[in-house]
PDB file of N, CA and C in Angstrom:
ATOM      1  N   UNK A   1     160.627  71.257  41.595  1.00  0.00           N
ATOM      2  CA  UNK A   1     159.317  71.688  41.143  1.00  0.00           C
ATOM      3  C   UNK A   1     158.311  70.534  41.177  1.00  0.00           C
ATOM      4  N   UNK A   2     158.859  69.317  41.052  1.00  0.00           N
ATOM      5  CA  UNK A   2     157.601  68.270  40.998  1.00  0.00           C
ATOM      6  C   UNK A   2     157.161  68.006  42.215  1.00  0.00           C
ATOM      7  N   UNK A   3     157.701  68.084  43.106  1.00  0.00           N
ATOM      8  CA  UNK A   3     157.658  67.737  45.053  1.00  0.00           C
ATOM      9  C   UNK A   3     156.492  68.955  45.176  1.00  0.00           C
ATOM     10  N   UNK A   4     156.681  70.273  44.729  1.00  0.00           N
ATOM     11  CA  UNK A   4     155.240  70.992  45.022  1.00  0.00           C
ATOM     12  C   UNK A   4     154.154  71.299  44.065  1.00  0.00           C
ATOM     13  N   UNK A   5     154.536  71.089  42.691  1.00  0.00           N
ATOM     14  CA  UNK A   5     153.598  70.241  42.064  1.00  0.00           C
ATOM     15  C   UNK A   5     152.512  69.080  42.731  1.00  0.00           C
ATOM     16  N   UNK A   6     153.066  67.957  43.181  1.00  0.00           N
ATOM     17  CA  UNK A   6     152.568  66.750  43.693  1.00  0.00           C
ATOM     18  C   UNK A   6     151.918  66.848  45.013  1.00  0.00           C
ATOM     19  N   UNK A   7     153.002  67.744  45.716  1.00  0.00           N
ATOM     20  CA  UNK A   7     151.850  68.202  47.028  1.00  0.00           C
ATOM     21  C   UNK A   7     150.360  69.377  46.655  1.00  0.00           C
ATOM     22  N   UNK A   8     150.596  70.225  45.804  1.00  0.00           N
ATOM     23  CA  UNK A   8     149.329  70.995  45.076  1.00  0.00           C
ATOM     24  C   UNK A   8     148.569  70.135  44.554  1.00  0.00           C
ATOM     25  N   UNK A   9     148.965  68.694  43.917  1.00  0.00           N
ATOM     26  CA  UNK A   9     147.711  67.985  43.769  1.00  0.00           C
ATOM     27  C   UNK A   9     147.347  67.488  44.661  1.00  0.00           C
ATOM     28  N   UNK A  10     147.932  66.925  45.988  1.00  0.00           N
ATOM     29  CA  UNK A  10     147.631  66.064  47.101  1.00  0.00           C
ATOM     30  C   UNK A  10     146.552  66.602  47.696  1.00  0.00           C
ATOM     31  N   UNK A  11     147.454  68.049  48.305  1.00  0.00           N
ATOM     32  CA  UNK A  11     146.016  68.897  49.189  1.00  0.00           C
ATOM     33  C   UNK A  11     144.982  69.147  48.259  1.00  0.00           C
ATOM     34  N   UNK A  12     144.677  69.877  46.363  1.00  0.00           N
ATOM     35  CA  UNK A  12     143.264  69.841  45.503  1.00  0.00           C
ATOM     36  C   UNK A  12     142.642  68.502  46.252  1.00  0.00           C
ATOM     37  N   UNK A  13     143.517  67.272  45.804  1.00  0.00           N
ATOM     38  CA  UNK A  13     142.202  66.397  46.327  1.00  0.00           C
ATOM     39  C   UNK A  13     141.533  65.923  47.730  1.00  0.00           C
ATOM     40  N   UNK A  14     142.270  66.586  48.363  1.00  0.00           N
ATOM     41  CA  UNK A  14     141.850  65.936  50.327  1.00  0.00           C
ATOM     42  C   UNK A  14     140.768  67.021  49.930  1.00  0.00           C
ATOM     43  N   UNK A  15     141.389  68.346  49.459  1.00  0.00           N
ATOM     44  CA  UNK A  15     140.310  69.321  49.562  1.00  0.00           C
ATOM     45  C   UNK A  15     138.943  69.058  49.038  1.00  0.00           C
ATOM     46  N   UNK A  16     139.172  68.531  47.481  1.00  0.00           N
ATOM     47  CA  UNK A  16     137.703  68.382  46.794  1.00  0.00           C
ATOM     48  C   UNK A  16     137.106  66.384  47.876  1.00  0.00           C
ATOM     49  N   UNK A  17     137.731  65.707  48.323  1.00  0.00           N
ATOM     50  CA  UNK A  17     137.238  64.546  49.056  1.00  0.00           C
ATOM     51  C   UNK A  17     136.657  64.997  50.547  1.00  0.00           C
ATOM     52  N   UNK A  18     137.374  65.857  50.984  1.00  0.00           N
ATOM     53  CA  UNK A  18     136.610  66.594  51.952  1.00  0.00           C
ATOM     54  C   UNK A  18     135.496  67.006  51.627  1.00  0.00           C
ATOM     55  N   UNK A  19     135.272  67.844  51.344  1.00  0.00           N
ATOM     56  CA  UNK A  19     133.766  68.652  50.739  1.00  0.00           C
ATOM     57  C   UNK A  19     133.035  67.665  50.546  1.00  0.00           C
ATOM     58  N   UNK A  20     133.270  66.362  49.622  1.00  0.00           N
ATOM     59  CA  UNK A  20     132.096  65.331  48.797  1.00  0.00           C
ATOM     60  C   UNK A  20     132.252  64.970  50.371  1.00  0.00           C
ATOM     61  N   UNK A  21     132.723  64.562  51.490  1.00  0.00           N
ATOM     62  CA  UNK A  21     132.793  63.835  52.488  1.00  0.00           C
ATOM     63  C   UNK A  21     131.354  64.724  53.237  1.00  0.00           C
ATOM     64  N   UNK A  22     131.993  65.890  53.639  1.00  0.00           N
ATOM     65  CA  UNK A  22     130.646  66.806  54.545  1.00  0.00           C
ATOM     66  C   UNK A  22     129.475  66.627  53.680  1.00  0.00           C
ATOM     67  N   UNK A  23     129.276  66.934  52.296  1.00  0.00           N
ATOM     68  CA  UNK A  23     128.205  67.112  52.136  1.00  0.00           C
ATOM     69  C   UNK A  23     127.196  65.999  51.880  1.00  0.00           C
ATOM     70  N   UNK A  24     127.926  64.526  51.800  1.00  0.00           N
ATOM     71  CA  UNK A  24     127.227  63.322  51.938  1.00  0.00           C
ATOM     72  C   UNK A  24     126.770  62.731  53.347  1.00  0.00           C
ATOM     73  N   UNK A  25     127.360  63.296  54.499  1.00  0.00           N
ATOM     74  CA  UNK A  25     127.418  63.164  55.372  1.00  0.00           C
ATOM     75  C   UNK A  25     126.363  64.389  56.432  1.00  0.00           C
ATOM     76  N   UNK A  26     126.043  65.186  55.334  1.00  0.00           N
ATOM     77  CA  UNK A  26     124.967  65.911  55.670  1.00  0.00           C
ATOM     78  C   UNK A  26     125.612  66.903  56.957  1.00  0.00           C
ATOM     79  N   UNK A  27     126.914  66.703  56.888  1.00  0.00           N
ATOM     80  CA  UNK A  27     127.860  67.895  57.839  1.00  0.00           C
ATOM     81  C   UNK A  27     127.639  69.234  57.543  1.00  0.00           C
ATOM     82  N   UNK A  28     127.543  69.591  56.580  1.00  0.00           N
ATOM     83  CA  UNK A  28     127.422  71.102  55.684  1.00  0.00           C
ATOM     84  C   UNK A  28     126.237  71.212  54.679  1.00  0.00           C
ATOM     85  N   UNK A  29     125.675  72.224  54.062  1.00  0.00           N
ATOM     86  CA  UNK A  29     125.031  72.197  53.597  1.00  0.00           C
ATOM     87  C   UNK A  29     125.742  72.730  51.814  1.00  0.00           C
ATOM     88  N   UNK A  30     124.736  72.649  50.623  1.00  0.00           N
ATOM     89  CA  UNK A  30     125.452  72.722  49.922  1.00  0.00           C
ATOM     90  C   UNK A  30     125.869  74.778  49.566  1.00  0.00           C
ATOM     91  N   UNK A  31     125.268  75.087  50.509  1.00  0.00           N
ATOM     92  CA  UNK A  31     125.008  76.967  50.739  1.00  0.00           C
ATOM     93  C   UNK A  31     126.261  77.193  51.069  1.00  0.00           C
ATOM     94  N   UNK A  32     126.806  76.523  52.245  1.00  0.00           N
ATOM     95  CA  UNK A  32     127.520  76.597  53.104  1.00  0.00           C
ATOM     96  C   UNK A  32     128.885  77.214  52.675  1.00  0.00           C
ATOM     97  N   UNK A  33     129.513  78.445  53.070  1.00  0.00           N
ATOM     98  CA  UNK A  33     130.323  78.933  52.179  1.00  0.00           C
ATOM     99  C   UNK A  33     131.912  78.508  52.254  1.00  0.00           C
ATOM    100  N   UNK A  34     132.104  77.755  53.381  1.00  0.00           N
ATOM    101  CA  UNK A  34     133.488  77.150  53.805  1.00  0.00           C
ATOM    102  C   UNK A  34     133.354  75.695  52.367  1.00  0.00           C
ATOM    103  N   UNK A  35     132.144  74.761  52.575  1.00  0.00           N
ATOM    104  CA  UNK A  35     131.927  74.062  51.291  1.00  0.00           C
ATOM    105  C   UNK A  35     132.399  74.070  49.524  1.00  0.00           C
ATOM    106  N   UNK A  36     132.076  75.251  49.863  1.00  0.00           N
ATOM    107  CA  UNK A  36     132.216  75.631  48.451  1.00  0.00           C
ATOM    108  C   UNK A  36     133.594  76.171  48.399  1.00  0.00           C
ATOM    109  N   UNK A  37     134.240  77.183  48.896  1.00  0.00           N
ATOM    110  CA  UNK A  37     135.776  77.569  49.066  1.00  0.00           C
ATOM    111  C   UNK A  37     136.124  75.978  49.038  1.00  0.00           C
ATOM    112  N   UNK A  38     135.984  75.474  49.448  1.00  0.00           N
ATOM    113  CA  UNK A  38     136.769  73.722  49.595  1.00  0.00           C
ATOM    114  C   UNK A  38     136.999  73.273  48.219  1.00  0.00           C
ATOM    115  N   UNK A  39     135.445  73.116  47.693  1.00  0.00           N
ATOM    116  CA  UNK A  39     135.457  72.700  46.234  1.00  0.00           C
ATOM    117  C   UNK A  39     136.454  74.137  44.983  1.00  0.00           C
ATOM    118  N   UNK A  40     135.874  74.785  45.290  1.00  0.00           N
ATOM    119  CA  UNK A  40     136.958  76.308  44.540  1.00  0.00           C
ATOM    120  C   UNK A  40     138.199  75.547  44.487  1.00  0.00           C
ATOM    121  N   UNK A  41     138.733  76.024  46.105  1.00  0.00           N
ATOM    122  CA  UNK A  41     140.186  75.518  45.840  1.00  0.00           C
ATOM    123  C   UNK A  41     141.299  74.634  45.412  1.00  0.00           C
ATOM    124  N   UNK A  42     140.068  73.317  46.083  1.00  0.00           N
ATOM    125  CA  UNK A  42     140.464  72.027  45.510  1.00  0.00           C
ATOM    126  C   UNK A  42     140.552  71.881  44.167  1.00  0.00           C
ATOM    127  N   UNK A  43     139.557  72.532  43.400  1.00  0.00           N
ATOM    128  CA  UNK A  43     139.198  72.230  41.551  1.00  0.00           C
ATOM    129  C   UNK A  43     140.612  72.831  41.564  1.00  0.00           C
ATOM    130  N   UNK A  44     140.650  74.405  41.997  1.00  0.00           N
ATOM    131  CA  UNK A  44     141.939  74.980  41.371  1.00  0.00           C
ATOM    132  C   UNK A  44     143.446  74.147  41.663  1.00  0.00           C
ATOM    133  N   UNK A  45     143.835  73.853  42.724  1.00  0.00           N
ATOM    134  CA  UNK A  45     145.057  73.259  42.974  1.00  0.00           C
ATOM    135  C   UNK A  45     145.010  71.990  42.025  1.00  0.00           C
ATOM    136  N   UNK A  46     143.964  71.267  41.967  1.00  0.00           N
ATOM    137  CA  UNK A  46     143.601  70.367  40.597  1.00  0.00           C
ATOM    138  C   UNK A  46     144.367  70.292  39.557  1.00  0.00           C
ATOM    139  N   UNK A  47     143.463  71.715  38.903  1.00  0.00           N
ATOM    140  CA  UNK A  47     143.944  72.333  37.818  1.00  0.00           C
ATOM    141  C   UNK A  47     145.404  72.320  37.282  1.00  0.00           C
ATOM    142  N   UNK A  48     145.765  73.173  38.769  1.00  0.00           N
ATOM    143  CA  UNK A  48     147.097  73.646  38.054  1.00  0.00           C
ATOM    144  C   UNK A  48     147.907  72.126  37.867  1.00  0.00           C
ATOM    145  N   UNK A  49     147.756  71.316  39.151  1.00  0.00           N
ATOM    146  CA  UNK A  49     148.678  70.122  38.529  1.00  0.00           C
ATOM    147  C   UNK A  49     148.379  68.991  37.480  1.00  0.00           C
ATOM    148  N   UNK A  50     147.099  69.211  37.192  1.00  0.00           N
ATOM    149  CA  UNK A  50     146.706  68.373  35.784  1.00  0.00           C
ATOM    150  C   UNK A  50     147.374  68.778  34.630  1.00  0.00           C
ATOM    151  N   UNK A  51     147.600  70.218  34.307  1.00  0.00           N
ATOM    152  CA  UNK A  51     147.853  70.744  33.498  1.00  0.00           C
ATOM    153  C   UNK A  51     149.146  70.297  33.530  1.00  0.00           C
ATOM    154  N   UNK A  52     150.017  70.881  34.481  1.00  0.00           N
ATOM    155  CA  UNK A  52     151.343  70.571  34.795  1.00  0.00           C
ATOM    156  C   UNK A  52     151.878  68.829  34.354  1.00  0.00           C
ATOM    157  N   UNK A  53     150.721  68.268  34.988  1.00  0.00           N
ATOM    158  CA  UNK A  53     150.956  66.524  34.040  1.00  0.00           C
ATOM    159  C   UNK A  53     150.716  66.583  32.838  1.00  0.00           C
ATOM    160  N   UNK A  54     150.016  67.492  32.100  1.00  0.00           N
ATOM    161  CA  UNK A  54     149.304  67.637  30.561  1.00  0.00           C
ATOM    162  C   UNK A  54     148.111  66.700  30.290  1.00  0.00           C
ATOM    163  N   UNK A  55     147.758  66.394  31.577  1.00  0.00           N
ATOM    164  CA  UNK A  55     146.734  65.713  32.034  1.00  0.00           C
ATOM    165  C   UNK A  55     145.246  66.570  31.434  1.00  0.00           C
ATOM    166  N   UNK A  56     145.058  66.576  30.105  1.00  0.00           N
ATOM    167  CA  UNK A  56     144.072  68.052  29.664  1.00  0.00           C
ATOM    168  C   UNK A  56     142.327  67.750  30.317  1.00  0.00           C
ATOM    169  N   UNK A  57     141.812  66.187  30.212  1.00  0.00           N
ATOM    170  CA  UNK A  57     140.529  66.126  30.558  1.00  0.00           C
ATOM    171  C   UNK A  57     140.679  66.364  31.740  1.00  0.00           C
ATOM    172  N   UNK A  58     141.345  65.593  32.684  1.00  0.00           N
ATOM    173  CA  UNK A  58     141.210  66.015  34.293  1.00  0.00           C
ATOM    174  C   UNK A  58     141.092  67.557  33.992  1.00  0.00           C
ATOM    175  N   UNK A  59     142.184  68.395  33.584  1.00  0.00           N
ATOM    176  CA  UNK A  59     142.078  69.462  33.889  1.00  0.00           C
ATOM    177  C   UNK A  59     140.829  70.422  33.293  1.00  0.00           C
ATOM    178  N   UNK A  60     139.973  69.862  32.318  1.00  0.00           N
ATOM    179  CA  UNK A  60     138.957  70.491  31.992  1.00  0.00           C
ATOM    180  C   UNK A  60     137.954  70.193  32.803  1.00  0.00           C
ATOM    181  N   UNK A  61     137.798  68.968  33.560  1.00  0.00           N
ATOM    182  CA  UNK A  61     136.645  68.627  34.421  1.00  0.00           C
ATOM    183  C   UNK A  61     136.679  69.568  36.083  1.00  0.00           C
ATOM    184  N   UNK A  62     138.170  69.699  35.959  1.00  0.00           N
ATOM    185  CA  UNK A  62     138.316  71.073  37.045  1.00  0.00           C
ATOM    186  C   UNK A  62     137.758  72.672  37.288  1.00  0.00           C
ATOM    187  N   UNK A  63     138.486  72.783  35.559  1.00  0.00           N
ATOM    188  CA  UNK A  63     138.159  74.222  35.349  1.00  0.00           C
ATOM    189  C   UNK A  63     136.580  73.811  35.601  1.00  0.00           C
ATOM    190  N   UNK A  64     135.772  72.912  35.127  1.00  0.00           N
ATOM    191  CA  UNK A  64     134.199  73.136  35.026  1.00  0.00           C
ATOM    192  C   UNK A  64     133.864  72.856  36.789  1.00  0.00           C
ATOM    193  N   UNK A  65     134.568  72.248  37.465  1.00  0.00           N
ATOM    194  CA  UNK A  65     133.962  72.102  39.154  1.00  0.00           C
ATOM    195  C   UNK A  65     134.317  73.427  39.582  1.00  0.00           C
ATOM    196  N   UNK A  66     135.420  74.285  39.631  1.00  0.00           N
ATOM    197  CA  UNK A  66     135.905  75.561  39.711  1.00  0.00           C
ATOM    198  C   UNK A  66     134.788  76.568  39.476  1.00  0.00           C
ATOM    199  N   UNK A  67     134.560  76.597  38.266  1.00  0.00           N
ATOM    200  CA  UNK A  67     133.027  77.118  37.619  1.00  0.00           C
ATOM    201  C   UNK A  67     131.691  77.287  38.643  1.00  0.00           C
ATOM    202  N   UNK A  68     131.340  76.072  38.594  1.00  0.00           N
ATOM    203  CA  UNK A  68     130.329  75.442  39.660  1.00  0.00           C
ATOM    204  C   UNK A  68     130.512  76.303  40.951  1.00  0.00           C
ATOM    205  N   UNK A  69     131.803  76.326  41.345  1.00  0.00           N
ATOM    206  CA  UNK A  69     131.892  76.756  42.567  1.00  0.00           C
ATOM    207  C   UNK A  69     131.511  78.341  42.851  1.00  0.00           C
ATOM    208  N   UNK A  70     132.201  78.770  41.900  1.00  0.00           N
ATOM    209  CA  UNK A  70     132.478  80.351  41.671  1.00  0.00           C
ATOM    210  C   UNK A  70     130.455  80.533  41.484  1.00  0.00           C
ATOM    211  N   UNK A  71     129.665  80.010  40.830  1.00  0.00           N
ATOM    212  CA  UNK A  71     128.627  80.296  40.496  1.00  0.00           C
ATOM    213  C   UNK A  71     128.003  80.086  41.719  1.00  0.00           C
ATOM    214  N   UNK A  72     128.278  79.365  42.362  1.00  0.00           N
ATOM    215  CA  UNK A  72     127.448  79.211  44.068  1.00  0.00           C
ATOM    216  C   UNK A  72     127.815  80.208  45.000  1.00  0.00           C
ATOM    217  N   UNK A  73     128.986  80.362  45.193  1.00  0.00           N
ATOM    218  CA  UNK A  73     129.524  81.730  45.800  1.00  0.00           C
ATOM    219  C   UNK A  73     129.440  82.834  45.615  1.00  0.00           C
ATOM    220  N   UNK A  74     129.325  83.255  44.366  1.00  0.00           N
ATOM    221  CA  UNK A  74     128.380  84.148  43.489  1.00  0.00           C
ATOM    222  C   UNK A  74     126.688  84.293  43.890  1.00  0.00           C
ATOM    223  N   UNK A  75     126.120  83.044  43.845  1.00  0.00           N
ATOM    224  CA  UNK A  75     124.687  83.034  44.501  1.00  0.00           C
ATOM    225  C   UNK A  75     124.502  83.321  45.489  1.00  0.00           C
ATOM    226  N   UNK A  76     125.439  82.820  47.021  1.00  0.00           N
ATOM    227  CA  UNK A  76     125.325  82.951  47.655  1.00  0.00           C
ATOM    228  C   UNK A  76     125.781  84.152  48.181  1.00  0.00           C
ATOM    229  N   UNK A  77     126.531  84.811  47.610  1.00  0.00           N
ATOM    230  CA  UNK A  77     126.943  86.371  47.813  1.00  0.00           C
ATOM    231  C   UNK A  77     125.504  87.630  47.451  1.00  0.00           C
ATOM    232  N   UNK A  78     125.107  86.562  46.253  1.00  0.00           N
ATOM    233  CA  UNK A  78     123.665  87.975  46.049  1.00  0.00           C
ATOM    234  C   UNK A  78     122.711  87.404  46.953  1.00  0.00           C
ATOM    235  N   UNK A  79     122.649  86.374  47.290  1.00  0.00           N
ATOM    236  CA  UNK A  79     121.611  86.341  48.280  1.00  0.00           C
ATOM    237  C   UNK A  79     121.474  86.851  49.674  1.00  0.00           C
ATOM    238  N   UNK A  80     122.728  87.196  50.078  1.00  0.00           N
ATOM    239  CA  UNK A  80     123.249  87.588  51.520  1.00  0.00           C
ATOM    240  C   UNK A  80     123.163  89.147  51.445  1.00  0.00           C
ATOM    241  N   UNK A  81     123.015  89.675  50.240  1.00  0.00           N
ATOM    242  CA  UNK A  81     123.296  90.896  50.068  1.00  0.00           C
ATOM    243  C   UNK A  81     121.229  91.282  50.073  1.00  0.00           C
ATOM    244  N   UNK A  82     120.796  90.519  50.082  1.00  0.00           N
ATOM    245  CA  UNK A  82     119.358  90.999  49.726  1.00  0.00           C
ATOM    246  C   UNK A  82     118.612  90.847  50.941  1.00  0.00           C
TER     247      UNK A  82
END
């Protein structure tokens, strides 16, 4: 269990270092909906292995990037719809 534990945190963070990578790099925009799935997923795979360390602030600073994400994808879903 810790071997995919440790890989669920590996890929959260390529995932959430990716994203900060495109969007400093002006590769993506912050609309951009592959962007944001990046950050989503990454917070979540985060999550689960912070928790799993009992790692509680990491894992609250997740749930809140997770948040973030869901609220942009959310935006960007009503905006596409209008």
């Amino acid at each position: 269990m810790d071997l995919i534990m440790e890989i669920i945190g590996w890929i959260g963070a390529a995932e959430v270092l990716l994203a900060y990578y495109l969007i400093s790099t002006d590769k993506v925009k912050n609309s951009h909906l592959g962007y944001q799935l990046l950050n989503l997923t990454g917070g979540l795979f985060l999550t689960v292995f912070t928790i799993y360390k009992h790692t509680y602030p990491s894992a609250f600073v997740n749930v809140i990037w997770i948040g973030v994400a869901v609220y942009a994808i959310w935006k960007f879903s009503i905006k596409r719809k209008a």
